[in-house]
N, C-alpha and C. Protein backbone atom coordinates (compact mmCIF):
# COMPACT_ATOMS: atom_id res chain seq x y z
N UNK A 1 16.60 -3.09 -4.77
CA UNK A 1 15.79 -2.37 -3.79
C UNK A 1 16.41 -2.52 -2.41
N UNK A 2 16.14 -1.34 -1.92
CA UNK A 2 17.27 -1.16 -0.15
C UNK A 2 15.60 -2.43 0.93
N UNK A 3 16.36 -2.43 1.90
CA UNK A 3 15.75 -3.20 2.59
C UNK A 3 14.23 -2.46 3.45
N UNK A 4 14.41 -0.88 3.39
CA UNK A 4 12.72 -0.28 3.46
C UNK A 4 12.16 -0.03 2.51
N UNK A 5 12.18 -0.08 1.43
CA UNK A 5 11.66 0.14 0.03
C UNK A 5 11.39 -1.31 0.35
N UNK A 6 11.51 -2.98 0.49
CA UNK A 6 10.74 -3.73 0.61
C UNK A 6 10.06 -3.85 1.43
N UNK A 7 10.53 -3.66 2.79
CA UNK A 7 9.81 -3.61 3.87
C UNK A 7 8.18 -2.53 3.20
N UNK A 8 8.52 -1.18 2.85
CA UNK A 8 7.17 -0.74 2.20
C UNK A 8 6.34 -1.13 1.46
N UNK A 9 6.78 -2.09 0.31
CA UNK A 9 6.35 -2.50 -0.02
C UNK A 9 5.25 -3.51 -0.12
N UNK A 10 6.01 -4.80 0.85
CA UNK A 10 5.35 -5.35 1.96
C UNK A 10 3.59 -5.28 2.89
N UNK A 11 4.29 -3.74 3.59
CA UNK A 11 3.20 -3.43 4.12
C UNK A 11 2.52 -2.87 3.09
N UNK A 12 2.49 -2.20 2.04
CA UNK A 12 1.29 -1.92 0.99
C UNK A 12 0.73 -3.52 0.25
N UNK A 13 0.99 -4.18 0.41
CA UNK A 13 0.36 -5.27 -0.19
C UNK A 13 -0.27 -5.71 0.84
N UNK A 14 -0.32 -6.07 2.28
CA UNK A 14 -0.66 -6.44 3.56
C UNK A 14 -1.46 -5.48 3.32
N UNK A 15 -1.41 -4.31 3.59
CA UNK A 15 -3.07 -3.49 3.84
C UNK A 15 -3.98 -3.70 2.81
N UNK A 16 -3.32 -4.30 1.50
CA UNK A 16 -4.40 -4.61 0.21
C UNK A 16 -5.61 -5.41 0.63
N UNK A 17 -4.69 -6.71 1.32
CA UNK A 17 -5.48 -7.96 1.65
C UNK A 17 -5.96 -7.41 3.23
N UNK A 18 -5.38 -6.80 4.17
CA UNK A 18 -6.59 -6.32 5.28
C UNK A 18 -7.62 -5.56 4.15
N UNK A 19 -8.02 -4.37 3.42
CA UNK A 19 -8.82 -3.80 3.29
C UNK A 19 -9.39 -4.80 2.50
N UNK A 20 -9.12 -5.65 1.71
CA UNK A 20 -9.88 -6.50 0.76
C UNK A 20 -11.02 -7.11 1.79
N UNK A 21 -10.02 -8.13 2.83
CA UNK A 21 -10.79 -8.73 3.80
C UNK A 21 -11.70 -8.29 4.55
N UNK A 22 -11.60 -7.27 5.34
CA UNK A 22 -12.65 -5.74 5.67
C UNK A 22 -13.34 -5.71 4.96
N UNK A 23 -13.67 -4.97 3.38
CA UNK A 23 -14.54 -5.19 2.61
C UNK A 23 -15.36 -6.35 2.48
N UNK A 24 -14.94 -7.67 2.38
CA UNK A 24 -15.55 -8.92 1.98
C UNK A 24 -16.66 -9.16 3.07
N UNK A 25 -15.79 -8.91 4.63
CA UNK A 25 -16.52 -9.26 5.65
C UNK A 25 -17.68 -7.83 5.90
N UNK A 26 -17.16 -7.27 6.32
CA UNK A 26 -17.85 -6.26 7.03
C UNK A 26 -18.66 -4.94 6.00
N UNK A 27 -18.30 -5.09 4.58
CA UNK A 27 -18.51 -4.00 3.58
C UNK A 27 -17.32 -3.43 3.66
N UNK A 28 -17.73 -2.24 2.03
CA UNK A 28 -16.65 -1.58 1.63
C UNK A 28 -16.52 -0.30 2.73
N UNK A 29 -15.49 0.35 2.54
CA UNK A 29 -15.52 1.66 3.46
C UNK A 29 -14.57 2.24 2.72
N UNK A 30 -15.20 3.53 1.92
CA UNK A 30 -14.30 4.54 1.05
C UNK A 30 -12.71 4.91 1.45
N UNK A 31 -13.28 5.37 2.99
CA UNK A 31 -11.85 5.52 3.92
C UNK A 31 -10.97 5.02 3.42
N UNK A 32 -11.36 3.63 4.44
CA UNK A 32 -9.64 2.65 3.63
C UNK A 32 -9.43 2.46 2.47
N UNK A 33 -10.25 2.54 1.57
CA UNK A 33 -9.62 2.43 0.42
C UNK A 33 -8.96 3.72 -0.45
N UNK A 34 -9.30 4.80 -0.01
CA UNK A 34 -8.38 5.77 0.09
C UNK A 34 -7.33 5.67 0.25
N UNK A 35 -7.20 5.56 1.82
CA UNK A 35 -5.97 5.26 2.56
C UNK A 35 -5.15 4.62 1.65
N UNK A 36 -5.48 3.26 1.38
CA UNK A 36 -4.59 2.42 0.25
C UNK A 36 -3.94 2.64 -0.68
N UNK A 37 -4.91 3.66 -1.47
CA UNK A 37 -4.30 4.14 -2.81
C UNK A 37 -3.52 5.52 -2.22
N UNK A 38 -3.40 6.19 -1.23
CA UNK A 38 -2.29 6.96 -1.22
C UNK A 38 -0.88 6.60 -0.66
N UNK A 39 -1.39 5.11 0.43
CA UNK A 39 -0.14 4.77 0.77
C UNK A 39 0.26 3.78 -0.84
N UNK A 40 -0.14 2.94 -1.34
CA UNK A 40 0.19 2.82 -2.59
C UNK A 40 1.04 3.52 -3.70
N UNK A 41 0.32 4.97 -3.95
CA UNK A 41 0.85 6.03 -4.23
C UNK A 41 2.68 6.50 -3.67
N UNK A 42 2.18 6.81 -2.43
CA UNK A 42 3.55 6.87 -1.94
C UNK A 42 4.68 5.96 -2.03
N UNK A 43 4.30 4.45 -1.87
CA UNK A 43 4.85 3.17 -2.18
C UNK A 43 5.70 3.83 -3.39
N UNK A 44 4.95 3.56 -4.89
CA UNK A 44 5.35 3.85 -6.26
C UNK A 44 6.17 5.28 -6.12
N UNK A 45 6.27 5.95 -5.79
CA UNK A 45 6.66 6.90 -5.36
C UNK A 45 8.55 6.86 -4.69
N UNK A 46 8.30 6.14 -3.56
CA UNK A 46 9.82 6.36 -3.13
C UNK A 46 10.53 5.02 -4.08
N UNK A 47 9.48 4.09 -4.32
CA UNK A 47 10.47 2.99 -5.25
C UNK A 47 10.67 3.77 -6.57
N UNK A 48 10.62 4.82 -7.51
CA UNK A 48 11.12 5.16 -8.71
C UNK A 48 11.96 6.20 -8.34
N UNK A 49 11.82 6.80 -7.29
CA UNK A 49 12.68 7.90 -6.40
C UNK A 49 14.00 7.05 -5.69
N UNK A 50 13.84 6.23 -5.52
CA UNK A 50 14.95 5.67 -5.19
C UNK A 50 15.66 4.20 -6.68
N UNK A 51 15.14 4.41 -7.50
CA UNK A 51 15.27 3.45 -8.97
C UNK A 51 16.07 4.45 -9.72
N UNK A 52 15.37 6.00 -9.62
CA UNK A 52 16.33 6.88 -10.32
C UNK A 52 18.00 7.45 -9.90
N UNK A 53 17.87 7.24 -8.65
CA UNK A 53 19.01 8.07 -7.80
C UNK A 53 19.73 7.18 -7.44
C-alpha cells in the first residue's frame, strides 16, 4: 500500500472511534454515521483500485 492509501486508511478508522465516542457520549446521530460508511466505502474503494492496478 502507497503511503495515502494508509494515510486513508488511518483517518477512516479515527473517524470510527470519533463517531463511536460521539455516539457513547452525546447519542447516536444518523449523519455521522453515514458519513462513515461512505468515507469507509470510498476507503475500500481506492485500496482494491489501487490492489488491482
Amino acid at each position: 500500500m502507497t503511503g495515502s492509501v494508509k494515510t486513508m486508511g488511518v483517518i477512516t478508522v479515527g473517524a470510527l472511534v470519533a463517531v463511536t465516542g460521539y455516539s457513547a457520549v452525546l447519542g447516536s446521530n444518523g449523519w455521522l454515521w453515514f458519513g462513515w460508511v461512505v468515507l469507509g466505502l470510498v476507503t475500500v474503494g481506492v485500496i482494491a483500485s489501487r490492489g488491482s492496478g
